[in-house]
N, C-alpha and C. Protein backbone atom coordinates (compact mmCIF):
# COMPACT_ATOMS: atom_id res chain seq x y z
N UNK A 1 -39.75 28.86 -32.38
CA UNK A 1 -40.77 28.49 -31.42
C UNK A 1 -42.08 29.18 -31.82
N UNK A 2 -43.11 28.49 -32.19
CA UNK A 2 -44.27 29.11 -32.38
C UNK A 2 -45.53 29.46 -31.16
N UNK A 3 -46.36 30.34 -31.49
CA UNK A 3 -47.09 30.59 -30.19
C UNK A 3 -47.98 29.49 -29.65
N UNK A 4 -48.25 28.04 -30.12
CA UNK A 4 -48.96 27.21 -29.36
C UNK A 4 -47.44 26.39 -28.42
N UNK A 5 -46.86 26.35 -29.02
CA UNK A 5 -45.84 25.71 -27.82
C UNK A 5 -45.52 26.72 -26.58
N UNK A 6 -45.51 28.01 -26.44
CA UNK A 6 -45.07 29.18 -25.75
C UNK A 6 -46.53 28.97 -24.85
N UNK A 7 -47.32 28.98 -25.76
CA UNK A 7 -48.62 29.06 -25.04
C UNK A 7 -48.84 27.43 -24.13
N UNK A 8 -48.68 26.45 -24.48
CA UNK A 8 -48.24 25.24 -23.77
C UNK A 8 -47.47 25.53 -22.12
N UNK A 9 -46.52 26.49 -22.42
CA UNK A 9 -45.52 26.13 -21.77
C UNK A 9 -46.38 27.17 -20.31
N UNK A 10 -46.97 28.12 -20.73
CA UNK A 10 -48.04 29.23 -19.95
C UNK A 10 -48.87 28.46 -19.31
N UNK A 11 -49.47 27.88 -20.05
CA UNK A 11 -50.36 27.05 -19.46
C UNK A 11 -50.10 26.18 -18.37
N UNK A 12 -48.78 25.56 -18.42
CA UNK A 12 -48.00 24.75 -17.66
C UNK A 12 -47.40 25.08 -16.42
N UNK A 13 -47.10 26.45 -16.77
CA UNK A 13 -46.77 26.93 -15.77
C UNK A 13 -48.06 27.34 -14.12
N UNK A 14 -48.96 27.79 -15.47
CA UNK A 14 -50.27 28.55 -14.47
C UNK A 14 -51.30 26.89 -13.81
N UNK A 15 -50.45 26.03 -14.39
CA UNK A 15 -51.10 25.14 -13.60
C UNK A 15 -50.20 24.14 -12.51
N UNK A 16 -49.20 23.94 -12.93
CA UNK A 16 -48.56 23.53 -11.54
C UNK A 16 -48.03 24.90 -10.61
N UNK A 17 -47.75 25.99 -10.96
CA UNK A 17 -47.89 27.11 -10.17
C UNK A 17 -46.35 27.29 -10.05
N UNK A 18 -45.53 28.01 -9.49
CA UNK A 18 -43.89 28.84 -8.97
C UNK A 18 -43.61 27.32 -8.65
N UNK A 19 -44.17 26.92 -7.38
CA UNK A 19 -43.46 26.07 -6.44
C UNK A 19 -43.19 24.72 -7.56
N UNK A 20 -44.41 24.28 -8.11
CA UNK A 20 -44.36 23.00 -8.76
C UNK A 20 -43.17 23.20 -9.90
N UNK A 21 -43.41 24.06 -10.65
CA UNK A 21 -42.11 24.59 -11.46
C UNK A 21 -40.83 24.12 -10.90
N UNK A 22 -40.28 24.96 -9.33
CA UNK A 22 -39.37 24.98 -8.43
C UNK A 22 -38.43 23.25 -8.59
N UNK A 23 -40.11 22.38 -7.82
CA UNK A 23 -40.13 21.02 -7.98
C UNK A 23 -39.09 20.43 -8.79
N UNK A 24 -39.72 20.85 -10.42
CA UNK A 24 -39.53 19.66 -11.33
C UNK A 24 -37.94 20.06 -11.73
N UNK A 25 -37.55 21.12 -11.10
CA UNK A 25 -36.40 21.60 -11.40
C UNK A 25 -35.20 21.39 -10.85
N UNK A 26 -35.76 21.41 -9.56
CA UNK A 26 -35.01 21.10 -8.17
C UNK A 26 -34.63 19.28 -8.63
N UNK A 27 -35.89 18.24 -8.90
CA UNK A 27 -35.79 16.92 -9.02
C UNK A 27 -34.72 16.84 -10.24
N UNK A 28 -35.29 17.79 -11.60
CA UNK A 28 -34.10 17.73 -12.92
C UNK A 28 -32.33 17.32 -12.31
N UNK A 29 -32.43 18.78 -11.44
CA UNK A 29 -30.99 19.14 -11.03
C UNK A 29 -30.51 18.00 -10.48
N UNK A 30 -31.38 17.26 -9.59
CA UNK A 30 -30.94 15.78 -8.57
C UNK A 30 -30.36 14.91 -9.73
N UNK A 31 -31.01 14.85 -10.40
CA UNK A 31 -31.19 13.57 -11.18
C UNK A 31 -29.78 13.72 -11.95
N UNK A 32 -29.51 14.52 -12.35
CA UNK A 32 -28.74 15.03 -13.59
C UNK A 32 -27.24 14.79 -12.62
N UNK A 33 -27.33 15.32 -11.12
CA UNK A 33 -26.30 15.19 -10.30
C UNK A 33 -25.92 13.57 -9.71
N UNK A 34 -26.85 13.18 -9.69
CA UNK A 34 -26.87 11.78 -9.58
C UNK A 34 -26.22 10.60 -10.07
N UNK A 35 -26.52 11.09 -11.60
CA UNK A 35 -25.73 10.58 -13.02
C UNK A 35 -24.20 10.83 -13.13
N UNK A 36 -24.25 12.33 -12.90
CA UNK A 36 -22.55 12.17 -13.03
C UNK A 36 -21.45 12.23 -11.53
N UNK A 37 -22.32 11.87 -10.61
CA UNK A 37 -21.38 12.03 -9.50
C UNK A 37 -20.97 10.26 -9.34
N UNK A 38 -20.95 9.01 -10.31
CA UNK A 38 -20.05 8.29 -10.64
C UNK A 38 -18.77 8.56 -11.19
N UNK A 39 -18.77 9.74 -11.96
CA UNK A 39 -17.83 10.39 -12.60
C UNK A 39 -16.46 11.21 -11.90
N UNK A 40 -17.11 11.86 -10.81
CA UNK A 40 -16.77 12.68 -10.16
C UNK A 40 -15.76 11.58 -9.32
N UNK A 41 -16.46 10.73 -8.69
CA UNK A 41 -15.99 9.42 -7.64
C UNK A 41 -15.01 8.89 -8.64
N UNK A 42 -14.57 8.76 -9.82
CA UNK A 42 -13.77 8.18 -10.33
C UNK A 42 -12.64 8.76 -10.50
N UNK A 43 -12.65 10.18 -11.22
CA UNK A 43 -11.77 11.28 -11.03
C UNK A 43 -11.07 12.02 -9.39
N UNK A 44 -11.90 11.49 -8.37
CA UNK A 44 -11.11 11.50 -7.43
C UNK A 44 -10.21 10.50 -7.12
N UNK A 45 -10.61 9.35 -7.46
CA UNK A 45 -10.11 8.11 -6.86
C UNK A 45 -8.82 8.05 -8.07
N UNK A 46 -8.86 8.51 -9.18
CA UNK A 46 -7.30 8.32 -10.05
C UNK A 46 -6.42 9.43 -9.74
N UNK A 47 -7.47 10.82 -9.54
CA UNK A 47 -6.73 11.81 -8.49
C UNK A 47 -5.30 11.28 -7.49
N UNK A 48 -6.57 10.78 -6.34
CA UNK A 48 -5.37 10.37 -5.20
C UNK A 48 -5.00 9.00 -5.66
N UNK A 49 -5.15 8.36 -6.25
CA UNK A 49 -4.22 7.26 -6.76
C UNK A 49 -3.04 7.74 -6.92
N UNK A 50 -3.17 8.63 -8.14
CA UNK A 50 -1.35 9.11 -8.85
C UNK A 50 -0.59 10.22 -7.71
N UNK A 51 -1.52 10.82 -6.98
CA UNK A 51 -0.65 11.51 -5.82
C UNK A 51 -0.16 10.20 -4.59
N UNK A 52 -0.68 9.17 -4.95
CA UNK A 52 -0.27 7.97 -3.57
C UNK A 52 1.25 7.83 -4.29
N UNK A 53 1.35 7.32 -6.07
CA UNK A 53 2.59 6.87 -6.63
C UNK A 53 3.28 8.06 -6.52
N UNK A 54 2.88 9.56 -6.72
CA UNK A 54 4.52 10.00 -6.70
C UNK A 54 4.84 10.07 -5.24
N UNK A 55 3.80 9.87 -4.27
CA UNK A 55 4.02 10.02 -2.49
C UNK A 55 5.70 8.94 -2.52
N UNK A 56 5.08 8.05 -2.72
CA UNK A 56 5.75 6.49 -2.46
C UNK A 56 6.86 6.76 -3.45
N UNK A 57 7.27 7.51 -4.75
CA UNK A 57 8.45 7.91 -5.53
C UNK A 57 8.96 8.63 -4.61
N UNK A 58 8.70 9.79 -4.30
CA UNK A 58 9.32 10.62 -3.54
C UNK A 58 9.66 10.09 -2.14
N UNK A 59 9.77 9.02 -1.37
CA UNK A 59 9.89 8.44 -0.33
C UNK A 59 11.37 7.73 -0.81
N UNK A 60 10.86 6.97 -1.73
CA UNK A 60 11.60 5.81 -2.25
C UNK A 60 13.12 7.03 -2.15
N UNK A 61 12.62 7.96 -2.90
CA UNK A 61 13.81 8.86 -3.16
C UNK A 61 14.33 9.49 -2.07
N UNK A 62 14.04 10.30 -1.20
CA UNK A 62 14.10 10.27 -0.02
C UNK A 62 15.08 9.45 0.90
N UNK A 63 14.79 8.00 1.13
CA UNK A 63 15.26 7.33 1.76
C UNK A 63 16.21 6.72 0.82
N UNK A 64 16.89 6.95 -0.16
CA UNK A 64 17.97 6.78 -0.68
C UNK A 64 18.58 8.01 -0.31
N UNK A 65 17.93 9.17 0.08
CA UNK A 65 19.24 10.67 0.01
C UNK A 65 19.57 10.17 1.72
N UNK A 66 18.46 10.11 2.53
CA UNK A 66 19.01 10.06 4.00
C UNK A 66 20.36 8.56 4.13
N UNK A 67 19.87 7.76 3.78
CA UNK A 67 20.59 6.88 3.53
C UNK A 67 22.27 7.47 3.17
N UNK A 68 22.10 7.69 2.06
CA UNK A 68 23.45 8.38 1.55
C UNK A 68 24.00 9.05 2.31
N UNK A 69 23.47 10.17 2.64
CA UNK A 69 23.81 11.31 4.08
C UNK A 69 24.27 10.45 4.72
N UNK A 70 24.05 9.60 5.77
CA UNK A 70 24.30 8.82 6.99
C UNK A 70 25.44 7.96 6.62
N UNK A 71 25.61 7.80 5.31
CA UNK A 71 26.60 6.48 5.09
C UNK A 71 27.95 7.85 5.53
N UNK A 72 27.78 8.69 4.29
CA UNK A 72 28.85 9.88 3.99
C UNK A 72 28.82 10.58 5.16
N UNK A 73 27.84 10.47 6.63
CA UNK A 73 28.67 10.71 7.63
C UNK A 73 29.53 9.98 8.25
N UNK A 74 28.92 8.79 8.20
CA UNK A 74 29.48 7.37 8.81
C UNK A 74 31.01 7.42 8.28
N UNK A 75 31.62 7.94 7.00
CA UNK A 75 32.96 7.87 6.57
C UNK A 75 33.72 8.63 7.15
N UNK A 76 33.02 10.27 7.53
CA UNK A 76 34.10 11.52 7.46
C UNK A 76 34.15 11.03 9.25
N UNK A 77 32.95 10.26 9.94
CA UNK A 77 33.71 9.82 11.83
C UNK A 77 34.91 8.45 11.59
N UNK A 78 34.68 8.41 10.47
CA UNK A 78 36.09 6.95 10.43
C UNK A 78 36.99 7.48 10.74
N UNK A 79 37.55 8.91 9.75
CA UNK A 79 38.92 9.40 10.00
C UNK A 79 39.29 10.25 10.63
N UNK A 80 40.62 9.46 11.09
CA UNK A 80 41.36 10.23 12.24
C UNK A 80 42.25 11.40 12.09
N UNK A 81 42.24 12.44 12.83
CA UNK A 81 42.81 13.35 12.39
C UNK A 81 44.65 12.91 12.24
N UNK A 82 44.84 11.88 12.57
CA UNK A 82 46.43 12.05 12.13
C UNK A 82 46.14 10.89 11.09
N UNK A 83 45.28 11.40 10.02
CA UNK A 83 45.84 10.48 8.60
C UNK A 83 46.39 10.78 7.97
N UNK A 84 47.79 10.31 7.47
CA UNK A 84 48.77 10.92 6.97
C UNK A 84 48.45 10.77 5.14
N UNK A 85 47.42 10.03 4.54
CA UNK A 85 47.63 9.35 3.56
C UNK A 85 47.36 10.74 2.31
N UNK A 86 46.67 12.23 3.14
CA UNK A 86 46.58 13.23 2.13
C UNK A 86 47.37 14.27 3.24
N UNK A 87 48.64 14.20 3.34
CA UNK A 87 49.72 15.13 4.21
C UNK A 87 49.55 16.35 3.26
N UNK A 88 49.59 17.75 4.09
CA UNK A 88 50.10 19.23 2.74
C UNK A 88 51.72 18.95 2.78
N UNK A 89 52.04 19.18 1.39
CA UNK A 89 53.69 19.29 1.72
C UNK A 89 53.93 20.83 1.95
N UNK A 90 54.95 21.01 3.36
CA UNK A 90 55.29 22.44 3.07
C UNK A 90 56.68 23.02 3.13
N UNK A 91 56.40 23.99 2.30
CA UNK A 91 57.58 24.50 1.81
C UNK A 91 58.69 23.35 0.89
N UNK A 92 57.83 22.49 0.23
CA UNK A 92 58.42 21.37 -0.93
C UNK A 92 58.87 20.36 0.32
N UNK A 93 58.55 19.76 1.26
CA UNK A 93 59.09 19.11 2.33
C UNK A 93 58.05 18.34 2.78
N UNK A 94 57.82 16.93 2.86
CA UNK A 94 56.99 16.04 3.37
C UNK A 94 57.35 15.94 5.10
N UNK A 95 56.25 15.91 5.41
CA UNK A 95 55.99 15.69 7.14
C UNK A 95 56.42 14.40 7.34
């Protein structure tokens, strides 16, 4: 950087002053935020996309375990306590 650009930049300063500086900086920052907050909106939206699919996996899965549960209770109220078809033998002697 040589001293007429440094000196440019002095000059620039001492004439739009702190605040105008502030300005063009404050507007930079907008602008620059502006641009990539399409970006941002996209990365949320594939975000909760792929948390919606494993929601709806984990459901899917889910309601196959409750399912199961309920069937495999539904079996053990079928049987009656005098089912003979698994008797203990005791003392080598069938009931």
């Amino acid at each position: 950087m040589d001293n007429t650009s440094i000196d440019a930049f002095i000059r620039m300063i001492a004439e739009r002053g702190i605040m105008g500086i502030l300005r063009v900086i404050g507007t930079a920052v907008f602008a620059l935020s502006w641009m990539v907050l399409p970006c941002v909106v996209c990365a949320v939206q594939r975000s909760t996309s792929h948390c919606r699919q494993e929601l709806q996996a984990l459901n899917k899965k889910m309601d196959l375990v409750m399912a199961r549960l309920l069937f495999e209770g539904n079996e053990a109220n079928d049987l009656s306590p005098y089912d003979t078809t698994h008797a203990t033998i005791i003392d080598g002697k069938a009931p």
